[in-house]
Protein backbone atom coordinates (compact mmCIF):
# COMPACT_ATOMS: atom_id res chain seq x y z
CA UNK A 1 -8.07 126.06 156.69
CA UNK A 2 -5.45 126.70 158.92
CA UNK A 3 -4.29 124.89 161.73
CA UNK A 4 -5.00 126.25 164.86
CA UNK A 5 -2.47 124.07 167.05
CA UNK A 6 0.51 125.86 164.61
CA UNK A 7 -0.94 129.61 165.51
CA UNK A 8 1.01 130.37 168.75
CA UNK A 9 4.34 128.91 166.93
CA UNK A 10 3.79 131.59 164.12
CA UNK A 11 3.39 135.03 164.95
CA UNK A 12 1.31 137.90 162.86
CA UNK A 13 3.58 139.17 160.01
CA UNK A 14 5.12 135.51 158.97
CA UNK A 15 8.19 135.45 161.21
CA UNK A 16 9.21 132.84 163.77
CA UNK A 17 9.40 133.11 166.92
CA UNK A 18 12.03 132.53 169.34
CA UNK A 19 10.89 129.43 170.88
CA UNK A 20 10.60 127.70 167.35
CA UNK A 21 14.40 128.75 166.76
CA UNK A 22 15.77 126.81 169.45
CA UNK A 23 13.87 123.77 169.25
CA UNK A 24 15.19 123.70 165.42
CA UNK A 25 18.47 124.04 166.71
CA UNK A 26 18.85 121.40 169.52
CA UNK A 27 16.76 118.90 166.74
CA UNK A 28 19.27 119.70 163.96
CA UNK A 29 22.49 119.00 167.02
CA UNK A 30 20.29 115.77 167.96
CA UNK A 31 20.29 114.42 164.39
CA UNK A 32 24.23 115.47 163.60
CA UNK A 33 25.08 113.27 167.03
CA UNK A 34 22.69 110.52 166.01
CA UNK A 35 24.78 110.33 162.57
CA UNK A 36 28.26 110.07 163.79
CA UNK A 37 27.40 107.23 166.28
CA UNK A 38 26.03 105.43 163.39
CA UNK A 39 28.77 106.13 161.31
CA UNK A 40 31.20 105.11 164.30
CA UNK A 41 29.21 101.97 164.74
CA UNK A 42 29.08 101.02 161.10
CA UNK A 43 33.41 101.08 161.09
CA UNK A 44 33.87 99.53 164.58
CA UNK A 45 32.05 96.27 163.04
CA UNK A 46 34.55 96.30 159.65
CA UNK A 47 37.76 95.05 159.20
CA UNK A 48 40.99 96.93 158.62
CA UNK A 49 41.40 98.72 154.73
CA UNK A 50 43.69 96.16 153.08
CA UNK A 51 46.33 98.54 151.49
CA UNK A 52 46.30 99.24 147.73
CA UNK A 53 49.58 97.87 146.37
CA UNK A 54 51.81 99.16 144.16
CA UNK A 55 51.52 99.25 140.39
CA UNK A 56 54.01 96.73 138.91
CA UNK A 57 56.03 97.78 135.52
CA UNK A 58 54.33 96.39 132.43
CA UNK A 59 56.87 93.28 131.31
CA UNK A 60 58.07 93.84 128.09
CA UNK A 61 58.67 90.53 125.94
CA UNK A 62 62.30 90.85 124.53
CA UNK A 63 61.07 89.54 120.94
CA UNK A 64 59.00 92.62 121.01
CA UNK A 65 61.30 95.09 122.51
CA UNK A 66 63.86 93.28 119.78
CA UNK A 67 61.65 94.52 116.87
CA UNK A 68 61.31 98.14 118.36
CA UNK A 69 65.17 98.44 119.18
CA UNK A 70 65.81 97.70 114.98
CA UNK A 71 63.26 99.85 113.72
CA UNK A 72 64.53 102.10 115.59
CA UNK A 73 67.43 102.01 114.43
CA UNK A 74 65.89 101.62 110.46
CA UNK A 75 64.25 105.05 110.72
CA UNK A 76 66.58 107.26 112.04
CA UNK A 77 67.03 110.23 109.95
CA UNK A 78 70.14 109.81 107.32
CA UNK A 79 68.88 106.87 105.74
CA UNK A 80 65.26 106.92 106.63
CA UNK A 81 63.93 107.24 103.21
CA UNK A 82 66.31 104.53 101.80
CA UNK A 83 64.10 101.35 100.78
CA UNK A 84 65.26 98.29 103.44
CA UNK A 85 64.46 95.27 103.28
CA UNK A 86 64.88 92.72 106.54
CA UNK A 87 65.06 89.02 108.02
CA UNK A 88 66.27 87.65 111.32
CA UNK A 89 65.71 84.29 111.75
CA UNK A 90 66.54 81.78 114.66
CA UNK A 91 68.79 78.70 113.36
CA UNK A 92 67.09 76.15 116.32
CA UNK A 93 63.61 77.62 117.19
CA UNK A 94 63.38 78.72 113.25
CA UNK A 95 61.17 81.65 114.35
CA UNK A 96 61.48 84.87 112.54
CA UNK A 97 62.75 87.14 115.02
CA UNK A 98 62.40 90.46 112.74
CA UNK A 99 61.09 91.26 109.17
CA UNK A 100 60.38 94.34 107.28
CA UNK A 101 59.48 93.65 103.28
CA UNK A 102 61.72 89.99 103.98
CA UNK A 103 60.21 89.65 100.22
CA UNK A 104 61.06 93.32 98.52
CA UNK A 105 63.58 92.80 95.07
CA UNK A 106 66.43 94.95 96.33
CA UNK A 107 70.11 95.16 94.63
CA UNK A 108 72.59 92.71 96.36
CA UNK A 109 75.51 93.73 95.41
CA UNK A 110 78.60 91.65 96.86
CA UNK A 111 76.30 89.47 98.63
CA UNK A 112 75.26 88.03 95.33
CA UNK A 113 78.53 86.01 95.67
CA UNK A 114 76.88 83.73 98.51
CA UNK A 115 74.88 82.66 95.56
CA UNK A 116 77.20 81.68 93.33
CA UNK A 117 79.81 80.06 96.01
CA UNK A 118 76.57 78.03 97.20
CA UNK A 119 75.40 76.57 93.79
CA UNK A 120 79.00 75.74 92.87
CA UNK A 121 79.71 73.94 96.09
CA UNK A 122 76.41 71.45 95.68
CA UNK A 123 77.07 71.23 91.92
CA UNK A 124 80.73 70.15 91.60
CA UNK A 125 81.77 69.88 95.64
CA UNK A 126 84.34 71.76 97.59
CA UNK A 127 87.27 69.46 96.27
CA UNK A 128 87.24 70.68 92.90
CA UNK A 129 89.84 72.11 90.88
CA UNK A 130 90.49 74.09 87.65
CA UNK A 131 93.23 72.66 85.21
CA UNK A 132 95.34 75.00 83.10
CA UNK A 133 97.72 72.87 80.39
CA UNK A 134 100.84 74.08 78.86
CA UNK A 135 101.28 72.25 74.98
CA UNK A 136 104.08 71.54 72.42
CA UNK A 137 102.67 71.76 68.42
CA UNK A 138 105.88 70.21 67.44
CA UNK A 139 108.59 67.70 68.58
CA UNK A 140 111.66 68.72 70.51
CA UNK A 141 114.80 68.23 68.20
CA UNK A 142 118.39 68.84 69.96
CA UNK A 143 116.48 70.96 72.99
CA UNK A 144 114.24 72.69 70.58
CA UNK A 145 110.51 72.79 70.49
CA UNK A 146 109.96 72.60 66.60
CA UNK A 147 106.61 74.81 67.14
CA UNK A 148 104.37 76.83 69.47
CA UNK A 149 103.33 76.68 73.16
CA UNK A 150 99.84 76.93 73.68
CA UNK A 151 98.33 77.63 77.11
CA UNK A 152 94.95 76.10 77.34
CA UNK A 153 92.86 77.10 80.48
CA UNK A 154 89.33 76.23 81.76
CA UNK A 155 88.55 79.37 84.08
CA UNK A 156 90.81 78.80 86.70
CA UNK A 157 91.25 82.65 88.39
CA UNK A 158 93.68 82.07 91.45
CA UNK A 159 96.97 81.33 89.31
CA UNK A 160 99.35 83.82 90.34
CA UNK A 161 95.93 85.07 92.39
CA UNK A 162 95.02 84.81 96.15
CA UNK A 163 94.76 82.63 98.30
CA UNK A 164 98.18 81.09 96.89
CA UNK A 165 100.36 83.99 94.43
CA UNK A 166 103.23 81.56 93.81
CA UNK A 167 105.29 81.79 90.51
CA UNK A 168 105.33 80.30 87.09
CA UNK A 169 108.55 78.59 88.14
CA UNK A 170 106.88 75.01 87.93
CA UNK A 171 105.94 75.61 84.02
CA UNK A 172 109.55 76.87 83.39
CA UNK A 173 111.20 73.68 85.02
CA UNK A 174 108.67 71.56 83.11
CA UNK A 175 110.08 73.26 79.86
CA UNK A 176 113.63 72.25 81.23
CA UNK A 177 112.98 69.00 81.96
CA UNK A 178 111.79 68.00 78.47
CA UNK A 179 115.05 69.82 77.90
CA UNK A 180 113.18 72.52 76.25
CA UNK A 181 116.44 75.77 75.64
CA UNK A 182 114.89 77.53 72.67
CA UNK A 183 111.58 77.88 71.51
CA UNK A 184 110.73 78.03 67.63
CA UNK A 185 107.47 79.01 67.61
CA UNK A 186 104.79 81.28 69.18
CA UNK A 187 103.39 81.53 72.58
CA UNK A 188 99.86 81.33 72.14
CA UNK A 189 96.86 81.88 74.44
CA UNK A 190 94.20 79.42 73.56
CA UNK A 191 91.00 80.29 75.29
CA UNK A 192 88.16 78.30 72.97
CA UNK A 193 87.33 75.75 75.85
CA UNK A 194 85.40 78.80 77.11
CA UNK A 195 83.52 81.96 75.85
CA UNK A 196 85.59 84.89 75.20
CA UNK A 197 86.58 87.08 77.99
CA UNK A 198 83.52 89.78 78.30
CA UNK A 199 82.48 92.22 81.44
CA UNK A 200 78.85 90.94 83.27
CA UNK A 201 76.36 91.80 81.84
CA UNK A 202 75.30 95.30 82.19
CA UNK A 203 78.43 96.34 84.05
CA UNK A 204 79.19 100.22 84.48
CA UNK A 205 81.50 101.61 81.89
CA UNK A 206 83.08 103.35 84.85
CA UNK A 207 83.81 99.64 86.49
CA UNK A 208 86.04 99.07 83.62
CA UNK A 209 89.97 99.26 83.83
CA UNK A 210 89.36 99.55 87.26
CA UNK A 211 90.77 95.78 89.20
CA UNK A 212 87.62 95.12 91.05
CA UNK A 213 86.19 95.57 87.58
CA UNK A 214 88.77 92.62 85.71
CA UNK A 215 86.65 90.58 83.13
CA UNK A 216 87.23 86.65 83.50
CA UNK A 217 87.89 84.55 80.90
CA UNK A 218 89.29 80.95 80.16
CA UNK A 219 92.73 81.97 81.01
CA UNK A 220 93.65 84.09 83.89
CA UNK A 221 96.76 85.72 85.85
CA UNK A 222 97.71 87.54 89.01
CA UNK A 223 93.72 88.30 89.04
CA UNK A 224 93.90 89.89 85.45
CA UNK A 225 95.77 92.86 87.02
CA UNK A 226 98.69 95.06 85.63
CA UNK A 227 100.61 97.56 88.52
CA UNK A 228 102.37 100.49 86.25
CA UNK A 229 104.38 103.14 87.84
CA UNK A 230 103.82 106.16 86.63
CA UNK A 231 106.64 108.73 87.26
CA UNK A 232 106.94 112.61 86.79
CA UNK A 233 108.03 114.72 83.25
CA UNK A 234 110.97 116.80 84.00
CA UNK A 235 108.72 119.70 83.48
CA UNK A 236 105.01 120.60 84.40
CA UNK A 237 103.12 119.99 80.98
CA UNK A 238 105.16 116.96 79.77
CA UNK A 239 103.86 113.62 79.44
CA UNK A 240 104.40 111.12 82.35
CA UNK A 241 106.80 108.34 82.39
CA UNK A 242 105.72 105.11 82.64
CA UNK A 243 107.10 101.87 83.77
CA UNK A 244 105.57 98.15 83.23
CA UNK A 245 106.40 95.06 85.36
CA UNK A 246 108.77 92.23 84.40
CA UNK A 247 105.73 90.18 83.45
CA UNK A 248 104.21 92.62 81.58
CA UNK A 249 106.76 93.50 78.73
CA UNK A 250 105.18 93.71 75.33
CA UNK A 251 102.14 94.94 76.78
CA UNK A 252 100.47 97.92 74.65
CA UNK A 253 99.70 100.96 76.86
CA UNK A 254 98.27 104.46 75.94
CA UNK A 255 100.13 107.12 77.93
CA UNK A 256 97.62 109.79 78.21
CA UNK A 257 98.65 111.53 82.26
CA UNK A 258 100.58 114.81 82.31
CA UNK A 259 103.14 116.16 84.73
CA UNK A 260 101.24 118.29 87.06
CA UNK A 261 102.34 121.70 88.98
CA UNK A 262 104.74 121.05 91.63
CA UNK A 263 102.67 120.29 95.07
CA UNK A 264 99.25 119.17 93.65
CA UNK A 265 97.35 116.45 94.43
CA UNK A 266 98.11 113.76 92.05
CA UNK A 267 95.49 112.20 90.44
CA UNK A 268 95.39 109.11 87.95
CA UNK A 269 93.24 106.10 86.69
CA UNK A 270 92.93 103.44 84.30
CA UNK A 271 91.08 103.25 81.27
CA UNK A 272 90.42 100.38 78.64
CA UNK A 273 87.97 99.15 75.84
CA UNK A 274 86.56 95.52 76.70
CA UNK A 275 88.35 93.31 74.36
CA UNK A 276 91.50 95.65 73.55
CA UNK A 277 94.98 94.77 74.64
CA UNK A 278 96.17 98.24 75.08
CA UNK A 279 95.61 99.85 78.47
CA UNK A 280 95.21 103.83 79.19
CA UNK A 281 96.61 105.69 81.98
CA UNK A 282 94.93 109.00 82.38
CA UNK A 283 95.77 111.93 84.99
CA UNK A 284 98.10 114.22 86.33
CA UNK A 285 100.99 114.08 88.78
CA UNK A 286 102.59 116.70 90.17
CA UNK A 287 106.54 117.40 89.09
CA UNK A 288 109.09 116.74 91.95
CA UNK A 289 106.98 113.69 93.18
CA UNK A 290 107.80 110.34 94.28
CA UNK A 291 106.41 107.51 91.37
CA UNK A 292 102.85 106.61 92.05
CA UNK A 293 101.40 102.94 91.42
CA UNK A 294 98.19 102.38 89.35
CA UNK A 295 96.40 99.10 89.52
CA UNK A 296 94.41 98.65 86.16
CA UNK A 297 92.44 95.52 84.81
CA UNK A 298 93.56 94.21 81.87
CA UNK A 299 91.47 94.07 79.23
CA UNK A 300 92.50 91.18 76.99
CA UNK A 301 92.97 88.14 79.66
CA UNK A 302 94.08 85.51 77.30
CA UNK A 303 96.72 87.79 75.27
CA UNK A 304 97.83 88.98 78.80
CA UNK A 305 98.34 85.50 80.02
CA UNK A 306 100.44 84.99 76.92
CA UNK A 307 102.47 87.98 77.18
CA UNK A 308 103.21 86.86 81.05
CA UNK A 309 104.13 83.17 79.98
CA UNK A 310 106.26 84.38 77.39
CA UNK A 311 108.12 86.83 80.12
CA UNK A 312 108.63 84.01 82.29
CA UNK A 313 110.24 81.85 80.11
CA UNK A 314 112.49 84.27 78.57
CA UNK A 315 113.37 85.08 82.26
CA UNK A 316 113.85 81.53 82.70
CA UNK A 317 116.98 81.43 80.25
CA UNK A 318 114.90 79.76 77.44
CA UNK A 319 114.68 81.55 74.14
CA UNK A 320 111.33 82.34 72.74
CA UNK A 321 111.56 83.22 69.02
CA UNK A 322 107.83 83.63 68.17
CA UNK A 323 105.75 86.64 69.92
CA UNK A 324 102.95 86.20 72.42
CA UNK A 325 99.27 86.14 70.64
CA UNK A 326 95.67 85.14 71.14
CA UNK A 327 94.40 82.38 69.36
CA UNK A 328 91.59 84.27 67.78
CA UNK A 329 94.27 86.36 66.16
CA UNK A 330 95.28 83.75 64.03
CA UNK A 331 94.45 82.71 60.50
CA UNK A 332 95.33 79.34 61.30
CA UNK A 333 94.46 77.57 64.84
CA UNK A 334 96.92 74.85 65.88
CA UNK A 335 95.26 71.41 66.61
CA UNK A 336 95.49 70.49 70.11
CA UNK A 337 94.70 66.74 69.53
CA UNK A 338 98.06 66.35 68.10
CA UNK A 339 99.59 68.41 70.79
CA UNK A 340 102.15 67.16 73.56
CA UNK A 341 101.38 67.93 76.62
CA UNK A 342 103.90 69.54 78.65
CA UNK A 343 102.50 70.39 82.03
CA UNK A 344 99.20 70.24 83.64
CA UNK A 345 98.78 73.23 86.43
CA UNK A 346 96.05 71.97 89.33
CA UNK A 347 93.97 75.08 90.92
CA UNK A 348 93.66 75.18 95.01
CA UNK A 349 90.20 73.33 95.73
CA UNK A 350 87.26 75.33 95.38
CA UNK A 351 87.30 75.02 99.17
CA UNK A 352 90.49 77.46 99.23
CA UNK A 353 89.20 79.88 96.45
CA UNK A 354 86.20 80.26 97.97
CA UNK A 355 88.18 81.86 101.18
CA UNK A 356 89.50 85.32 99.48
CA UNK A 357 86.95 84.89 97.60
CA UNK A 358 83.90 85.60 99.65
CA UNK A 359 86.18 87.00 102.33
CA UNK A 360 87.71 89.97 100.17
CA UNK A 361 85.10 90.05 98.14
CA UNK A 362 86.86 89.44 94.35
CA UNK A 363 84.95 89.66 91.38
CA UNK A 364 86.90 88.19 89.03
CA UNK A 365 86.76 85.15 91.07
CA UNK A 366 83.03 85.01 91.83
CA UNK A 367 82.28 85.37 88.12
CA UNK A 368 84.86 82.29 87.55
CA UNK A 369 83.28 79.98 90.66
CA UNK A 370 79.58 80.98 88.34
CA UNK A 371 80.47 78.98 85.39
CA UNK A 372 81.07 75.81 87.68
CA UNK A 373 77.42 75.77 88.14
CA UNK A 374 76.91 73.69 84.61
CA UNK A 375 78.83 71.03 86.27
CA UNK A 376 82.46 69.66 86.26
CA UNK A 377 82.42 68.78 82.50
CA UNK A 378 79.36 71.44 81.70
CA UNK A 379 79.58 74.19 79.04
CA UNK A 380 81.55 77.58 80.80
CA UNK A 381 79.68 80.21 79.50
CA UNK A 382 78.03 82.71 81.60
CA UNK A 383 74.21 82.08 80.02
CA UNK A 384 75.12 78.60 80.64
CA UNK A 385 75.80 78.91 83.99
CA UNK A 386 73.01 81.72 84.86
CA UNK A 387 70.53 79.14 83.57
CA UNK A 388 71.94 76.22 85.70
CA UNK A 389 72.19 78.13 88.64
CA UNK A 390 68.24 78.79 88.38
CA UNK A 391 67.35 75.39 88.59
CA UNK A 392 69.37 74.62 91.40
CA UNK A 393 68.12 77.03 93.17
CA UNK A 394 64.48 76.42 92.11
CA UNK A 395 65.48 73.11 93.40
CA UNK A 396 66.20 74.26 97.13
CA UNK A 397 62.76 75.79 97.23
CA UNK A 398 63.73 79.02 96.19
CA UNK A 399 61.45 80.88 93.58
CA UNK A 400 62.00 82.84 90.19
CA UNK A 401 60.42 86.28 91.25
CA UNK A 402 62.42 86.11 94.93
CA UNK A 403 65.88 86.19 92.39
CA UNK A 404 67.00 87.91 89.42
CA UNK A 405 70.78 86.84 88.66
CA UNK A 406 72.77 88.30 85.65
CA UNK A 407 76.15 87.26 86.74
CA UNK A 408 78.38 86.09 89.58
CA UNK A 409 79.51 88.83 91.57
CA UNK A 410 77.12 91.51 92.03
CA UNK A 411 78.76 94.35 90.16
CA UNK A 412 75.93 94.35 88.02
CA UNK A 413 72.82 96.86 89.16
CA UNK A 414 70.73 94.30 87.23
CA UNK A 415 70.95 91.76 90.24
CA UNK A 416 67.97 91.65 92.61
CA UNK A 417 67.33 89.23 95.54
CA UNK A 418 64.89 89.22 98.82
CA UNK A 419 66.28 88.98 101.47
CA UNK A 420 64.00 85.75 102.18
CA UNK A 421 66.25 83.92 99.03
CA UNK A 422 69.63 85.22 100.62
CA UNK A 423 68.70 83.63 104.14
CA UNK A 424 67.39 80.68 102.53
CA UNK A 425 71.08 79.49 101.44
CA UNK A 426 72.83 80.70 104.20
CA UNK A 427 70.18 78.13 106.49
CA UNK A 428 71.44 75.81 103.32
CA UNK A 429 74.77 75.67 104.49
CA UNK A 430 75.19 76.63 107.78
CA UNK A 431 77.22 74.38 110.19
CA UNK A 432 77.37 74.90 114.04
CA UNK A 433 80.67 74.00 114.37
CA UNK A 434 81.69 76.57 112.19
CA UNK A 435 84.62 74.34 110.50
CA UNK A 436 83.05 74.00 106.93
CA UNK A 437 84.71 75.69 103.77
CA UNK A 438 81.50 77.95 103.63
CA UNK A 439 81.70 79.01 107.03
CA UNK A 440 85.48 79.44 107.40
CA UNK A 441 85.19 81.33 103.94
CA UNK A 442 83.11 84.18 105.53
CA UNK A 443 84.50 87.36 106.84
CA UNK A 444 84.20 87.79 110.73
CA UNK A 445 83.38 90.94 112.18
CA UNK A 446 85.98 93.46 113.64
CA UNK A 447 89.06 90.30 112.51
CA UNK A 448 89.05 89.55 108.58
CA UNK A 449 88.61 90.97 105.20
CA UNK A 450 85.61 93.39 104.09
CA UNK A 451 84.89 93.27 108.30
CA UNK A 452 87.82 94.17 109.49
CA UNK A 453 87.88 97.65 110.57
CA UNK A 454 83.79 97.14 111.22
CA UNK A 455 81.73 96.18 114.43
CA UNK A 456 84.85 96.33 116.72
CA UNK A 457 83.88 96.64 120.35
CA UNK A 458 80.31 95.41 119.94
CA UNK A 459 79.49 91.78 121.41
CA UNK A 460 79.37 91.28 117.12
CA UNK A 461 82.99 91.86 116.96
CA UNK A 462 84.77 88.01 116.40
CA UNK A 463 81.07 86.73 116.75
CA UNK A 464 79.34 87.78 113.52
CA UNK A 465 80.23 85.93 110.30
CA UNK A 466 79.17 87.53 107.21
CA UNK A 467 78.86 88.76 103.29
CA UNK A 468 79.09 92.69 102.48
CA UNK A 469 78.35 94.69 99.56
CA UNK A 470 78.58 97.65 98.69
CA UNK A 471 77.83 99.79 95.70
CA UNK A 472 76.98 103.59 95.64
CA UNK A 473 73.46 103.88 97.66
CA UNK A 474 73.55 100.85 98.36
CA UNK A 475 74.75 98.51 100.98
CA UNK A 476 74.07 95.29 102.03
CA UNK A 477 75.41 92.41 104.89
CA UNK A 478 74.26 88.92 105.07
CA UNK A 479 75.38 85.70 107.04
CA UNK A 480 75.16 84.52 110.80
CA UNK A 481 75.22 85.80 114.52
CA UNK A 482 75.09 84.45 118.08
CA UNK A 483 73.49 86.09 120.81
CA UNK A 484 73.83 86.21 124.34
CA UNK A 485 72.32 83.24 124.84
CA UNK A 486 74.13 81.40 122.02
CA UNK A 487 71.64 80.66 120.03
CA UNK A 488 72.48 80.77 116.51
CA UNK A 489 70.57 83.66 114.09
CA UNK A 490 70.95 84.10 110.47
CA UNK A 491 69.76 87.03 108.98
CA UNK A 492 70.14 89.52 105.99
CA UNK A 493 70.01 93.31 106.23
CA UNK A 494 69.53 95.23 102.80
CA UNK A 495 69.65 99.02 102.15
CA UNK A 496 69.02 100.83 98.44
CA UNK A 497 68.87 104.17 97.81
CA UNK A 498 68.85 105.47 101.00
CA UNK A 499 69.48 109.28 101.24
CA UNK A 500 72.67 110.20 103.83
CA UNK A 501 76.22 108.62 104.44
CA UNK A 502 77.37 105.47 103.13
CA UNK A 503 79.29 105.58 106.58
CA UNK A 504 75.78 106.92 108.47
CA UNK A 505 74.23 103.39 106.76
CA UNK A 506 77.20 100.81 107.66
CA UNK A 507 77.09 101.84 111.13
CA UNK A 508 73.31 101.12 111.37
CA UNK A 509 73.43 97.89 110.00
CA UNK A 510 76.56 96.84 112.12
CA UNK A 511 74.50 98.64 115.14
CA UNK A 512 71.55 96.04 114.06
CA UNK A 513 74.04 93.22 114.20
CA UNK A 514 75.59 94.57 117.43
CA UNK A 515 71.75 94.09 118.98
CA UNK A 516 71.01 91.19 117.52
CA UNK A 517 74.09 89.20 119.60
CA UNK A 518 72.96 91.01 122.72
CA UNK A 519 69.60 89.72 122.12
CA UNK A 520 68.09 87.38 125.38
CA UNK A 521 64.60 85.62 125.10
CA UNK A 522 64.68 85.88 128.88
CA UNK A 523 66.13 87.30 131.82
């Protein structure tokens, strides 16, 4: 039913009327005014909008922005799909400050040396010292020894060496003052307080006849390295001419290099078999050009040693009537019990060898300082040694699978270590002051040996002391660091196989270094 009160509002046909359109309109201007007093009321009774503040930057721990600056560094491309292997450790707060695979088997190289520098120190101390003995076989009638000198060495590798060259001079006057003017007999290189001289094991064929690639042996000289000049034909297709040092009359060599076409590149090497006396000089040079030097391992150490005795003492103004020899070339070995000895040459302390050693990074000497790990009076053979050197380590806390050692220097590809092993020792014997023969015998960054020309400029440069190595593909650097807040880091950085540069990899490594004594647990 409709309502009858709404009838006048609505007229016939459905549409409003007038009257009903402005009373909607002053309602709807009533309500809009009754909503903004509310709405003025409402803010008049609250307080003042506290203003939102600005965001503050997120603060970013330096441990954490440490880790990201390094593998940053780890995965650029050039070396990105190399295998690395990584620790950084603090010395006082003995946090580890950065790993990646701190437990990965990777191929030392040179830095294989820290192990066999470090088991040698604790096993016969940094005062040791090789002996070397000259002996008479007969008596000395009317100034002449009725019989042979015999050299008898234990290992020592520095004579004539680094860090102290020096001359035989001493052995010649102790000749003279037995009153020793002509001897009757043989010079003879006895080497049987030792195993015969023999490369690493598993050495490169290519490593040999090169002088980082001299085999070690009981008796030892001038590092068990030969310089020949080598000289031009008078025309191009002639054989070379060759020239051998004072020392090294008498020994055999196998001229094999050319003369060359006038203006090209020269280019010559050594070559030898393990165990043979004669050495090989292969190459051309070009005619019309200045004498070139070639540096080439000898390969018989004992016969060498002989042959440079002999030299000296002929030099000396004392006649030597019997040749130079090895002992295991003869039928008949003289008996050294009944022998007089004539002089007894002393070694540098381990403490001194230990310096070029680790510092210029020589072979020949690391695989020497190995066979001390038996012991002062132990057995010098390289199984021997690799055995003893083990259980010392498994006696530091160090296990089997974080080490595989197959001889002292690293020149073998054979050689794996984790980095966790390699930091292990150097927290062994590190010293804060610094002054210890295993700290003074590392190489400092952008100043000394294998570091020289590296990390200059950076905050590493005179503040990083360390061990390279460096094979093809591979590269490696391991020892100490201080950052800017001096505290004291160890680490060891580890790269194999790594696609790019050689170069492109050295400079990230040194780059790591470089951040690592910039590094600041706080502002």
């Amino acid at each position: 039913m409709q309502n009858a009160n709404a009838a006048w509002l609505e007229p016939r046909g459905g549409r409003r009327g007038t009257f009903h359109r402005v009373m909607s309109s002053r309602a709807a201007f009533a309500f809009c005014m009754l909503h903004v007093a509310l709405l003025v009321a409402r803010c008049a009774k609250q307080p003042p909008a506290t203003p939102i503040p600005e965001p503050r930057p997120a603060v970013i721990d330096p441990v954490q922005q440490l880790r990201a600056d390094i593998d940053t560094l780890l995965n650029q491309p050039g070396h990105q799909h190399g295998l690395w292997a990584v620790l950084v450790e603090s010395l006082t707060r003995n946090d580890r400050l950065y790993q990646r695979d701190p437990a990965t088997l990777l191929v030392p190289a040179s830095t294989m040396k820290l192990v066999s520098v470090a088991v040698a120190a604790e096993t016969v101390g940094w005062d040791y010292t090789f002996e070397t003995r000259m002996l008479a076989t007969g008596p000395i009638v009317e100034g002449v020894l009725q019989g042979d000198l015999v050299i008898s060495g234990a290992g020592d590798p520095s004579i004539l060496g680094r860090p102290a060259p020096g001359t035989l001079a001493r052995w010649i006057d102790a000749l003279r003052t037995r009153g020793v003017t002509r001897i009757a007999g043989r010079v003879i290189g006895d080497d049987d307080d030792g195993e015969e001289p023999k490369p690493g094991f598993a050495w490169s064929w290519e490593d040999m006849g090169h002088t980082y690639g001299a085999i070690p042996g009981p008796l030892n000289l001038a590092e068990n390295v030969v310089e020949i000049s080598v000289s031009p034909g008078n025309l191009e297709g002639r054989p070379t001419v060759i020239e051998l040092p004072p020392q090294a009359r008498g020994l055999d060599v196998v001229n094999r290099s050319t003369t060359g076409p006038a203006g090209s590149a020269a280019s010559l090497w050594p070559e030898l078999t393990t165990g043979g006396a004669a050495l090989t000089i292969n190459g051309t040079i070009a005619a019309g050009s200045p004498r070139s030097v070639v540096s080439t391992a000898v390969g018989n150490p004992t016969l060498w040693v002989a042959t440079a005795l002999r030299n000296a003492i002929l030099d000396g103004g004392i006649d030597v009537e019997g040749a130079a020899c090895d002992i295991d070339e003869l039928a008949v070995k003289p008996l050294r019990p009944n022998a007089m000895l004539v002089y007894a040459h002393r070694s540098p302390p381990l403490s001194e060898i230990a310096k070029p050693l680790l510092e210029e990074s020589i072979n020949l000497y690391a695989e020497a300082v190995l066979r001390l790990a038996t012991g002062p009076l132990g057995v010098r053979t390289a199984d021997a040694a690799l055995d003893a050197t083990r259980l010392r380590l498994q006696s530091w806390g160090i296990a089997n699978d974080a080490i595989q050692i197959v001889d002292g220097s690293g020149l073998s590809r054979r050689d794996v270590i984790a980095p966790e092993a390699l930091v292990a020792i150097l927290r062994r014997f590190h010293d804060a002051s610094a002054r210890t023969p295993w700290m003074q015998a590392l190489a400092v960054g952008g100043r000394e040996g294998t570091l020289e020309s590296r990390m200059k400029g950076t905050p590493a440069e005179g503040n990083a002391m360390a061990k390279s190595g460096a094979m093809s593909n591979i590269r490696t650097l391991a020892g100490y660091v201080t950052s800017a807040e001096g505290e004291p880091l160890v680490f060891a950085i580890m790269a194999n196989n790594f696609e790019g540069s050689a170069a492109n990899v050295v400079a990230t490594i040194d780059k790591v270094v470089a951040r690592l004594a910039t590094f600041k647990r706080a502002d």
